[in-house]
C-alpha atoms as a PDB file:
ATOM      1  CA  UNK A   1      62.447   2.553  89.272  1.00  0.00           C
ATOM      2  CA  UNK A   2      65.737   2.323  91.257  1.00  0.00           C
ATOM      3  CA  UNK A   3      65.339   5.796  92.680  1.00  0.00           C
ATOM      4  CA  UNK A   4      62.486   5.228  94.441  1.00  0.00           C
ATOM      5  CA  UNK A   5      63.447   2.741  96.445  1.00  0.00           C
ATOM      6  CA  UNK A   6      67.032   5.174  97.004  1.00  0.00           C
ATOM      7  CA  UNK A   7      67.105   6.471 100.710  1.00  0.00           C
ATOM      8  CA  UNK A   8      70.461   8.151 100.113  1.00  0.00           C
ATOM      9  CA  UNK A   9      69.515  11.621 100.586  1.00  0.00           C
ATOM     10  CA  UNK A  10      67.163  11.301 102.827  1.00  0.00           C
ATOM     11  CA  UNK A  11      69.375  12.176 106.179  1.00  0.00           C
ATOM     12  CA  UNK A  12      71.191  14.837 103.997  1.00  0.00           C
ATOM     13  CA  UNK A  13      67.496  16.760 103.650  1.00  0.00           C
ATOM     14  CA  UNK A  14      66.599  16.046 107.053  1.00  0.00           C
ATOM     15  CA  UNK A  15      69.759  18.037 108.488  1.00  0.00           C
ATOM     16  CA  UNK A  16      69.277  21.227 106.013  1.00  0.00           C
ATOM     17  CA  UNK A  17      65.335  20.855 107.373  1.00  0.00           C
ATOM     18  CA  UNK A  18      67.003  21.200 111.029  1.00  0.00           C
ATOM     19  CA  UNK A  19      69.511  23.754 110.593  1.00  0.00           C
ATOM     20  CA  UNK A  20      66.948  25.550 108.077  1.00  0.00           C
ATOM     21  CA  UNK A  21      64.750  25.461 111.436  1.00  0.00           C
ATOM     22  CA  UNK A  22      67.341  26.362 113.911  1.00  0.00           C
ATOM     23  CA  UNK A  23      68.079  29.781 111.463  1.00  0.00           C
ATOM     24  CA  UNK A  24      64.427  30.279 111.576  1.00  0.00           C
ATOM     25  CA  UNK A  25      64.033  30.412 115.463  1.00  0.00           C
ATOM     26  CA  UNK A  26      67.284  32.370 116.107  1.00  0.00           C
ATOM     27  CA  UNK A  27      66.299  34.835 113.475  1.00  0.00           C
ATOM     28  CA  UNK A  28      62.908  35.179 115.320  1.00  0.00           C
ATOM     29  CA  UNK A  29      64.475  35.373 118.328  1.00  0.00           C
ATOM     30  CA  UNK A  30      66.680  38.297 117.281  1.00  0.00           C
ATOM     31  CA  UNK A  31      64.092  40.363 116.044  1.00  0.00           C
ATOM     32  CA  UNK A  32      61.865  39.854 119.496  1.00  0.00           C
ATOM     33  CA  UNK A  33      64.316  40.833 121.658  1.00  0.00           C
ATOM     34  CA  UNK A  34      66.675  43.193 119.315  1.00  0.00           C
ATOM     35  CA  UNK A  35      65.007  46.182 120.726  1.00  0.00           C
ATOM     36  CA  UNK A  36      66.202  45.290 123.871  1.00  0.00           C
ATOM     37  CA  UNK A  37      69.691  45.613 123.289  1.00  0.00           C
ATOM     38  CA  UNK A  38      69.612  48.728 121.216  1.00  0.00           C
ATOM     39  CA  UNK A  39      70.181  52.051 123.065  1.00  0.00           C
ATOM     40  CA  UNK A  40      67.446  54.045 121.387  1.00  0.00           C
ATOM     41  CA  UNK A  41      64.733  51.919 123.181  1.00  0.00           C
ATOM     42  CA  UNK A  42      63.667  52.957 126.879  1.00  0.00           C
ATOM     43  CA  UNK A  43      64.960  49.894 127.864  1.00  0.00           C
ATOM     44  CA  UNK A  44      68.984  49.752 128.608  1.00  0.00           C
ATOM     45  CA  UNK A  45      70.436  46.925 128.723  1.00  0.00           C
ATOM     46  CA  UNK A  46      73.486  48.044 130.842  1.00  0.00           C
ATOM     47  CA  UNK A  47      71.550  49.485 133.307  1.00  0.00           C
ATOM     48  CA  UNK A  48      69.662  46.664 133.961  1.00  0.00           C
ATOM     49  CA  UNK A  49      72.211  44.631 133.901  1.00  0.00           C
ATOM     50  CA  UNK A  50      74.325  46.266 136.505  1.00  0.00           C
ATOM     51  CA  UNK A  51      70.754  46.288 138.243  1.00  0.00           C
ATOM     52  CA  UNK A  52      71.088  42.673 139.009  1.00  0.00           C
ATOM     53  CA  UNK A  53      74.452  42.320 139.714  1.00  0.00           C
ATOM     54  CA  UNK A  54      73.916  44.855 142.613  1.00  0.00           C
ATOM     55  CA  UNK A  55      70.684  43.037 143.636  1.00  0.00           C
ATOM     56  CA  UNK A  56      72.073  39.422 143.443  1.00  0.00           C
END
């Protein structure tokens, strides 16, 4: 009953449960806002862009 009482592995599982996590949300966040950045969209990204530079 040794390896219940082992903690060894615990921090290794909690960092692939944080970088599994970290994938997720940039994976999400490329798919939300991937439109945005393709030029087949009615959105240009350029444009806008050079938009705000003139504006700021």
């Amino acid at each position: 009953m040794g390896f219940v009482n082992d903690m060894g592995g615990q921090g290794a599982a909690e960092y692939i449960l944080l970088f599994g996590g970290v994938i997720v949300i940039a994976i999400v966040a490329l798919l939300t806002y991937g439109n945005y950045f393709r030029s087949q969209s009615g959105i240009n990204a350029s444009s806008d862009m050079n938009s705000v530079r003139t504006t700021v």
